[in-house]
PDB file of N, CA and C in Angstrom:
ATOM      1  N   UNK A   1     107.849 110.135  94.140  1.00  0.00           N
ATOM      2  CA  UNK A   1     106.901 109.304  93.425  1.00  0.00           C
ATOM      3  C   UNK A   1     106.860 109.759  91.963  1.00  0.00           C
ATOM      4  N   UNK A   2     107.245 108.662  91.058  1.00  0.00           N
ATOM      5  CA  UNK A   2     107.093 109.271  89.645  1.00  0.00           C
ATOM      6  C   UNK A   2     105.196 109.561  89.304  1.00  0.00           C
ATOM      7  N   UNK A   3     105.326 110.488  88.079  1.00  0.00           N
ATOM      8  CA  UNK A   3     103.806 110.665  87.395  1.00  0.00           C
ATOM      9  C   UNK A   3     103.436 108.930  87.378  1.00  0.00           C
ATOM     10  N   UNK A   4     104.015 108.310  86.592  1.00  0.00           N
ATOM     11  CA  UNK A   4     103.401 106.821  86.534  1.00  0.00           C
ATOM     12  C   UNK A   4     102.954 106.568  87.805  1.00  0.00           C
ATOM     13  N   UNK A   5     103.358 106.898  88.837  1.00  0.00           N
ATOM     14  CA  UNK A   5     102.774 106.067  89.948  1.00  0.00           C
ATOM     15  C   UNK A   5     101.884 106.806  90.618  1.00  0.00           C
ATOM     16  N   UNK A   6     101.970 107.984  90.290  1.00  0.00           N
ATOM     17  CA  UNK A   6     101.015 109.287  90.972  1.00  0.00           C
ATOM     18  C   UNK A   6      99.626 108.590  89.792  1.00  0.00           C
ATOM     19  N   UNK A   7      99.606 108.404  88.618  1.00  0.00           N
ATOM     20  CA  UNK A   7      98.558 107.905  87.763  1.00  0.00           C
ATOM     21  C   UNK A   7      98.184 106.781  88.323  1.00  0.00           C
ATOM     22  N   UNK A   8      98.803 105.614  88.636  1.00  0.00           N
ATOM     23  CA  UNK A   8      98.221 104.481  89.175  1.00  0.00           C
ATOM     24  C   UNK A   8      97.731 104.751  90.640  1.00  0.00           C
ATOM     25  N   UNK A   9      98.080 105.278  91.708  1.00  0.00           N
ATOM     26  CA  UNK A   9      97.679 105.541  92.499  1.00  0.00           C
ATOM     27  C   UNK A   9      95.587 106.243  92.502  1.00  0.00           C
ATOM     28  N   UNK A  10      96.121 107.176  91.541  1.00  0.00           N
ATOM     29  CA  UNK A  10      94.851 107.715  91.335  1.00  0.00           C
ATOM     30  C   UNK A  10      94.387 107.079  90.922  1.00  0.00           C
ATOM     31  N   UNK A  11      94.544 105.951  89.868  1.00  0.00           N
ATOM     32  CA  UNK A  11      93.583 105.293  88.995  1.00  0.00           C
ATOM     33  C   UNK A  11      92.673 103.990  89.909  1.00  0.00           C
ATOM     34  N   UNK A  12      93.543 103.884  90.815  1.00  0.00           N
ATOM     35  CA  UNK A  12      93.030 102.757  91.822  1.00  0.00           C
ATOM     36  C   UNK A  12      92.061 103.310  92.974  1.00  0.00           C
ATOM     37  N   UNK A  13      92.166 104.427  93.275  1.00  0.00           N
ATOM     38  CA  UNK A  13      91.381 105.104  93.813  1.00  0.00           C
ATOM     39  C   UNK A  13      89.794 105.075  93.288  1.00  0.00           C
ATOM     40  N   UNK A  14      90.196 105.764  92.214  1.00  0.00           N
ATOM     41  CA  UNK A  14      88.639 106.008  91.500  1.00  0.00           C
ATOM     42  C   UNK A  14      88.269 104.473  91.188  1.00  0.00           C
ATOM     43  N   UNK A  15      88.887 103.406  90.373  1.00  0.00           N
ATOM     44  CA  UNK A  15      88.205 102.237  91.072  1.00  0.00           C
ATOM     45  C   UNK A  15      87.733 101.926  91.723  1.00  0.00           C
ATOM     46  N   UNK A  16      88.614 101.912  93.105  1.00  0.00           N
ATOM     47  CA  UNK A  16      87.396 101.778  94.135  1.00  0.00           C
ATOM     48  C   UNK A  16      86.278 102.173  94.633  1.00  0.00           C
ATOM     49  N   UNK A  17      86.132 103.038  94.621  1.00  0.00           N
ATOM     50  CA  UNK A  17      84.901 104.178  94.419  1.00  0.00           C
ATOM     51  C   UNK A  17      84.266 103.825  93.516  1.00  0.00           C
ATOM     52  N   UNK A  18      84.313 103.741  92.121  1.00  0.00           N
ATOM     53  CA  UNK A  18      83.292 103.157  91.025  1.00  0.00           C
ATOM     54  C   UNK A  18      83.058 101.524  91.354  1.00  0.00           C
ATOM     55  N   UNK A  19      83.644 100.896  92.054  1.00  0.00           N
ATOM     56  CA  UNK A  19      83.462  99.667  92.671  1.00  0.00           C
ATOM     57  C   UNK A  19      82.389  99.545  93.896  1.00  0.00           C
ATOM     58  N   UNK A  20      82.725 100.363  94.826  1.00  0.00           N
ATOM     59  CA  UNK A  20      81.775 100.708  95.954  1.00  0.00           C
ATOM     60  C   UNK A  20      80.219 100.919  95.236  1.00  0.00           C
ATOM     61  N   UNK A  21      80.483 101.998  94.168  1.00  0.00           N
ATOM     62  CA  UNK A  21      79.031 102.036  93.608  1.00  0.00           C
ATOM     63  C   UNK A  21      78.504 101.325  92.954  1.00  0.00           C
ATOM     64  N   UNK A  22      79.076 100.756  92.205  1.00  0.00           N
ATOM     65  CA  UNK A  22      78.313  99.132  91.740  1.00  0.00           C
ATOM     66  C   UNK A  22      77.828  97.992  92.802  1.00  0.00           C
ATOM     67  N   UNK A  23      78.721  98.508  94.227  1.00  0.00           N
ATOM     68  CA  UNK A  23      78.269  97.624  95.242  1.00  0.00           C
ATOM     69  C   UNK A  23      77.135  97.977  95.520  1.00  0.00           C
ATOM     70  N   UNK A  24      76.712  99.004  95.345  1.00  0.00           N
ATOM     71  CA  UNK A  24      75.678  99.556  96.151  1.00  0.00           C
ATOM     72  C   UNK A  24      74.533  99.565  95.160  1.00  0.00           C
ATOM     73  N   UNK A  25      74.544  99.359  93.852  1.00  0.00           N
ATOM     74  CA  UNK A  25      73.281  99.171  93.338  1.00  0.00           C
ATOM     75  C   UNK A  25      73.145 100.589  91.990  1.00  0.00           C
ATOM     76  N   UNK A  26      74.852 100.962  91.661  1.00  0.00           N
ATOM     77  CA  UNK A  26      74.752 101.854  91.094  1.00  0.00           C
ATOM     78  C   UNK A  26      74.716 100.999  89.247  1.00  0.00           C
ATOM     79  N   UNK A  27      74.285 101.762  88.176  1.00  0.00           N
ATOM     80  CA  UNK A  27      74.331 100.499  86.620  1.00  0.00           C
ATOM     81  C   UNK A  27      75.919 101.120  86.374  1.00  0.00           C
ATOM     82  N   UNK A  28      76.104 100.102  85.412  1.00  0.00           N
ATOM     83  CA  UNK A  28      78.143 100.178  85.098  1.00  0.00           C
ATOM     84  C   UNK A  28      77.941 101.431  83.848  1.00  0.00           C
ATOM     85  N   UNK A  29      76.682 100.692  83.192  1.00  0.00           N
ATOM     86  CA  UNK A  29      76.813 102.522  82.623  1.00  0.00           C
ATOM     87  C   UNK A  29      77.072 103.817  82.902  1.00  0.00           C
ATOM     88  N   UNK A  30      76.136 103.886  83.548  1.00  0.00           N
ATOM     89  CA  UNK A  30      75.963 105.081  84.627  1.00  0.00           C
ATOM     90  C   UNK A  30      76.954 105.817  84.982  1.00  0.00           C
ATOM     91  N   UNK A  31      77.566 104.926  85.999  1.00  0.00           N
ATOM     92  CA  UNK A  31      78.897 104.990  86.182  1.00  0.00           C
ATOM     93  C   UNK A  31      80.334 105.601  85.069  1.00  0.00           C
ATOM     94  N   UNK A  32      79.941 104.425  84.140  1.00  0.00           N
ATOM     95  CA  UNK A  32      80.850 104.957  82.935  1.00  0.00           C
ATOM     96  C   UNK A  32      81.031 106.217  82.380  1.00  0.00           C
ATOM     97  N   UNK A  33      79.684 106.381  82.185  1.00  0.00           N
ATOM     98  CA  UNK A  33      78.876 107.847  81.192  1.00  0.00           C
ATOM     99  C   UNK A  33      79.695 109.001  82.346  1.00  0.00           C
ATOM    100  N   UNK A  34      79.316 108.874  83.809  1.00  0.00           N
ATOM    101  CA  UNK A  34      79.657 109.784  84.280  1.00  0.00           C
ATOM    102  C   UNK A  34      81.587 109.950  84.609  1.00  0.00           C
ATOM    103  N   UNK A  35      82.327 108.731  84.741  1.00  0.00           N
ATOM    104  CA  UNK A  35      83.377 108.891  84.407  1.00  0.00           C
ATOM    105  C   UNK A  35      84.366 109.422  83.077  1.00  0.00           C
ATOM    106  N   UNK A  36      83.521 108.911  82.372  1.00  0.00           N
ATOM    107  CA  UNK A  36      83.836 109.868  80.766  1.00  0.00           C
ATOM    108  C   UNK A  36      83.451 111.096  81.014  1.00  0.00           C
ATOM    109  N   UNK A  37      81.979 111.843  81.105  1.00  0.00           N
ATOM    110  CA  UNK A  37      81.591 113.263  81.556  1.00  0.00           C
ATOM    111  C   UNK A  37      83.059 113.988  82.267  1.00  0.00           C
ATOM    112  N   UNK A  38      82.855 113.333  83.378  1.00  0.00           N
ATOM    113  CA  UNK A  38      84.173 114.066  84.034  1.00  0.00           C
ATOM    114  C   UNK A  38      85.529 114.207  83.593  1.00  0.00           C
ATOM    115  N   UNK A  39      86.035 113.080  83.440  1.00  0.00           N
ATOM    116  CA  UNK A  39      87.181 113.128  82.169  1.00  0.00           C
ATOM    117  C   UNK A  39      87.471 114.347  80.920  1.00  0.00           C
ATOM    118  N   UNK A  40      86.154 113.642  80.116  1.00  0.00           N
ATOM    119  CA  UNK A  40      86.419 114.776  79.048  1.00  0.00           C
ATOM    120  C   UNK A  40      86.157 116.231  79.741  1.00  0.00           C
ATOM    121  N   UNK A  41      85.663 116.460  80.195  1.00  0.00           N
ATOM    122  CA  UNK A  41      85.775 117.702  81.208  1.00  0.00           C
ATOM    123  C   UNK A  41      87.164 118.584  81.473  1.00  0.00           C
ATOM    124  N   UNK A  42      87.310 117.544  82.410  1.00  0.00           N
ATOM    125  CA  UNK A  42      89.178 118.044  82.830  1.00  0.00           C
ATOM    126  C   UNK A  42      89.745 118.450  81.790  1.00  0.00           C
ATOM    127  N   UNK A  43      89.872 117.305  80.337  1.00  0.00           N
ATOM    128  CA  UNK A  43      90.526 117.410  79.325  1.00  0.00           C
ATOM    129  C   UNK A  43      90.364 119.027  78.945  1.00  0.00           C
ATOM    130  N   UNK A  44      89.067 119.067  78.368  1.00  0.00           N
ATOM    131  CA  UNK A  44      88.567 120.331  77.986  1.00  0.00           C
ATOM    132  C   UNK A  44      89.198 121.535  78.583  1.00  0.00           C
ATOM    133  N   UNK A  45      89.431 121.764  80.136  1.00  0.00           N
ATOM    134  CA  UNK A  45      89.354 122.669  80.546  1.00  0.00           C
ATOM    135  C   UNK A  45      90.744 122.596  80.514  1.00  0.00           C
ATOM    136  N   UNK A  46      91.543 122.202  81.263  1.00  0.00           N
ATOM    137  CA  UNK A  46      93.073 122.208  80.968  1.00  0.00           C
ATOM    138  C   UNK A  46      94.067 122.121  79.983  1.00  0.00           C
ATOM    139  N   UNK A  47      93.551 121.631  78.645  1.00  0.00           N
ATOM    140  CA  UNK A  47      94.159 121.728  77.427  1.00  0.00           C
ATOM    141  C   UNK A  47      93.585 122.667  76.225  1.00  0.00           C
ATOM    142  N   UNK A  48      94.244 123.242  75.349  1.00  0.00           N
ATOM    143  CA  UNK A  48      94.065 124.058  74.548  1.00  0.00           C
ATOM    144  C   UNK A  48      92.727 123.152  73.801  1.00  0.00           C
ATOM    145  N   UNK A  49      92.191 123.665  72.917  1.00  0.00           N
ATOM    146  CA  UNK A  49      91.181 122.852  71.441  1.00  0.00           C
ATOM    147  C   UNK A  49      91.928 122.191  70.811  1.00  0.00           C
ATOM    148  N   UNK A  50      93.153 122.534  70.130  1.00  0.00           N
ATOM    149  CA  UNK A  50      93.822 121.476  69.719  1.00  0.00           C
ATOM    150  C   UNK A  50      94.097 120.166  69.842  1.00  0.00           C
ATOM    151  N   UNK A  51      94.964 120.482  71.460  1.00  0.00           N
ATOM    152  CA  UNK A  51      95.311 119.384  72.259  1.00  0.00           C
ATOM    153  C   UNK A  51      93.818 118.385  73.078  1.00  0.00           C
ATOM    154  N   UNK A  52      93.405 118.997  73.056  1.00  0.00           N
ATOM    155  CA  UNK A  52      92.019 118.466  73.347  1.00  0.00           C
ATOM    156  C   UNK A  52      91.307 117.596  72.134  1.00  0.00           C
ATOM    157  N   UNK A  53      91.727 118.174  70.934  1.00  0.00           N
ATOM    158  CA  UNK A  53      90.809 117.138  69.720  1.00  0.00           C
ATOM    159  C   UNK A  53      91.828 115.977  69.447  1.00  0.00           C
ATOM    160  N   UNK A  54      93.430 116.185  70.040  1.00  0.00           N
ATOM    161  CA  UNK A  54      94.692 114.997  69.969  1.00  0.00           C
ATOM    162  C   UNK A  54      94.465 114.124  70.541  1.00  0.00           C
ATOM    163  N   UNK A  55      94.105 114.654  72.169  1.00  0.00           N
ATOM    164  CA  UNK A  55      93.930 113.465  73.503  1.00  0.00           C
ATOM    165  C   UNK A  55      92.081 112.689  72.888  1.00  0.00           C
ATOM    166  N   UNK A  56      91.228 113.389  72.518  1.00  0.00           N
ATOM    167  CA  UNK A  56      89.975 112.487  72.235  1.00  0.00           C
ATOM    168  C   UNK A  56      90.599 111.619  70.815  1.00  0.00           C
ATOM    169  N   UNK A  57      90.608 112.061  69.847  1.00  0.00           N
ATOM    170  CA  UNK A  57      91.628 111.168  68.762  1.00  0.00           C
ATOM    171  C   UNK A  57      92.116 110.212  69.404  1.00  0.00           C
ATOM    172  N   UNK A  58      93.391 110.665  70.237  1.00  0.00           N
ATOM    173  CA  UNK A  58      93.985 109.284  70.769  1.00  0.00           C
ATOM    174  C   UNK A  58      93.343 107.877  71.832  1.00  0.00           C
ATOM    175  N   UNK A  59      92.468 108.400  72.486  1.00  0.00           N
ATOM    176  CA  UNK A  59      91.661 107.786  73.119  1.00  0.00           C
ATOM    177  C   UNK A  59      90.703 106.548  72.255  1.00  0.00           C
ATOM    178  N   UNK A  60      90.231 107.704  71.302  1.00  0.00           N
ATOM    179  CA  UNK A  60      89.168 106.649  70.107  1.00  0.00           C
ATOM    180  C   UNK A  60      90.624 105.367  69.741  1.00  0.00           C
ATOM    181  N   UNK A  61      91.666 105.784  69.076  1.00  0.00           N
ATOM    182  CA  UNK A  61      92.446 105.181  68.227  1.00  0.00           C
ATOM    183  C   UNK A  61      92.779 104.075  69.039  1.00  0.00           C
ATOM    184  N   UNK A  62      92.993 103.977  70.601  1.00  0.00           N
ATOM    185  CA  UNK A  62      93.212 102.878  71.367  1.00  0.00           C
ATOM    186  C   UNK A  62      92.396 102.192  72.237  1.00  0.00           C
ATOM    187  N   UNK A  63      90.815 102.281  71.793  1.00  0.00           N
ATOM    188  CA  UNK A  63      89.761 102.050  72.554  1.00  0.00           C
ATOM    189  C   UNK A  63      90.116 100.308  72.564  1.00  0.00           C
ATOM    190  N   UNK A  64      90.830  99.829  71.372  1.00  0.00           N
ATOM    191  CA  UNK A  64      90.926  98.147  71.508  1.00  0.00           C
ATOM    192  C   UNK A  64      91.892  98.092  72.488  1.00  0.00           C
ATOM    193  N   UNK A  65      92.624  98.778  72.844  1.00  0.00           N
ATOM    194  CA  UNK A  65      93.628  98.201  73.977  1.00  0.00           C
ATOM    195  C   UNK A  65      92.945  98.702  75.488  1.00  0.00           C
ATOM    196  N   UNK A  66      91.851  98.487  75.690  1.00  0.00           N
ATOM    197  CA  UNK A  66      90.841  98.457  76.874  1.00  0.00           C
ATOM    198  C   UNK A  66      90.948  97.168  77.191  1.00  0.00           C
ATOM    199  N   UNK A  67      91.062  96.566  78.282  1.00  0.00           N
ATOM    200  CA  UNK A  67      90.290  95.249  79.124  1.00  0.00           C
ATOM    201  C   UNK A  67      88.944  95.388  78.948  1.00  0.00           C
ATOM    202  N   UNK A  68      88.305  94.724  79.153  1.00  0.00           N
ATOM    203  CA  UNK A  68      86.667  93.781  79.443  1.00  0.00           C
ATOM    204  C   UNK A  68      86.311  94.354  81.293  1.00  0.00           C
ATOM    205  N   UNK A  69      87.065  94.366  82.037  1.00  0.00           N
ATOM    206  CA  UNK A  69      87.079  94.316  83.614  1.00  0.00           C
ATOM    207  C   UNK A  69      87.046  92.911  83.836  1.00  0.00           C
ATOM    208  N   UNK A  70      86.934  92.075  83.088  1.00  0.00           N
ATOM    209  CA  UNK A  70      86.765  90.760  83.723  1.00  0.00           C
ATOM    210  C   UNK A  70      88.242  89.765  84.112  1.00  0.00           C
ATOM    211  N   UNK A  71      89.126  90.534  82.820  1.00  0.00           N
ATOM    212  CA  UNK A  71      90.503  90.472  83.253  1.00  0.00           C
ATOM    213  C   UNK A  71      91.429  90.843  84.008  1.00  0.00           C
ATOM    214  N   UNK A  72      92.233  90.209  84.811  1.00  0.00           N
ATOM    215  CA  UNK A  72      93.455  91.321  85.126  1.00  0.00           C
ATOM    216  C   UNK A  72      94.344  91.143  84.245  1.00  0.00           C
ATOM    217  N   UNK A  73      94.322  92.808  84.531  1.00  0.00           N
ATOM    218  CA  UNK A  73      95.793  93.920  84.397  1.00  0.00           C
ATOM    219  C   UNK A  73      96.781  94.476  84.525  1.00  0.00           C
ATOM    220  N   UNK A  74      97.594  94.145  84.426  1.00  0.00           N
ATOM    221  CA  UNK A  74      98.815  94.492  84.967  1.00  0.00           C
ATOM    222  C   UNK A  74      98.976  95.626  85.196  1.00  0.00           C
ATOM    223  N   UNK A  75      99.818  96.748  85.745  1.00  0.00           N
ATOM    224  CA  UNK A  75     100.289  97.982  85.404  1.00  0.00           C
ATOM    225  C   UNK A  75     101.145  98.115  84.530  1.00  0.00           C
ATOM    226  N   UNK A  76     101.891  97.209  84.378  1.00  0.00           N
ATOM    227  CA  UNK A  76     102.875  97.775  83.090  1.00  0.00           C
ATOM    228  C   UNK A  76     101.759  97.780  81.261  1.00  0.00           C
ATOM    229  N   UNK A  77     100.548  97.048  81.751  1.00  0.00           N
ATOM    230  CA  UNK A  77      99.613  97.052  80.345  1.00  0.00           C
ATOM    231  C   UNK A  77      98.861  97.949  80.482  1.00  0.00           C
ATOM    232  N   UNK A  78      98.697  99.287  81.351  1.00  0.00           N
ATOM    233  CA  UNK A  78      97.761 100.209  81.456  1.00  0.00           C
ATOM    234  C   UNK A  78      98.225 101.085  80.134  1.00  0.00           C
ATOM    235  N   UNK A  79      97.105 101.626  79.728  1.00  0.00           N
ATOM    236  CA  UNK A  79      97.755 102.864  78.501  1.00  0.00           C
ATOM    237  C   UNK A  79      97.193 104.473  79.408  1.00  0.00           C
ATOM    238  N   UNK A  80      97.825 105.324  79.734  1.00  0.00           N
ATOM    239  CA  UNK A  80      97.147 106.347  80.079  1.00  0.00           C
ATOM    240  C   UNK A  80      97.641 106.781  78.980  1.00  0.00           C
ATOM    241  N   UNK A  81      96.765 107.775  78.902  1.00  0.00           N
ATOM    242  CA  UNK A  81      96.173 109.017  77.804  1.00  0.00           C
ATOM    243  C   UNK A  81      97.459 110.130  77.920  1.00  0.00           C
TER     244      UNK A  81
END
């Protein structure tokens, strides 16, 4: 299994799960705030300060190439980090 697909795999995962909780009465904020929390987290801990102020940089710099959720997405239009 390439990384690309080991990433989509995971990424569909945690969808569903952040899906389940919106089923259940969880806010999309909420949700969000705490998916970023965790994120930048990982980042933090596994990458140097440097590389850590590159990957948040790069993140800000491509916040327009986000979907809405209301669209679909292809996988070949995903941007991972």
């Amino acid at each position: 299994m390439s990384d690309s697909d080991n990433i989509s795999e995971t990424l569909n995962s945690i969808y569903v799960d952040a899906t389940d909780l919106l089923k259940e009465g969880a806010e999309p904020l909420e949700i969000a705030a705490c998916l970023i929390k965790v994120g930048l987290t990982f980042y933090k801990t596994a990458l140097s300060p440097e590389e850590y102020d590159m990957i948040v940089d790069t993140i800000s710099e491509t916040r327009h190439m986000i979907t809405d959720g209301h669209k679909d997405e292809s996988p070949e239009s995903r941007v991972f980090h």
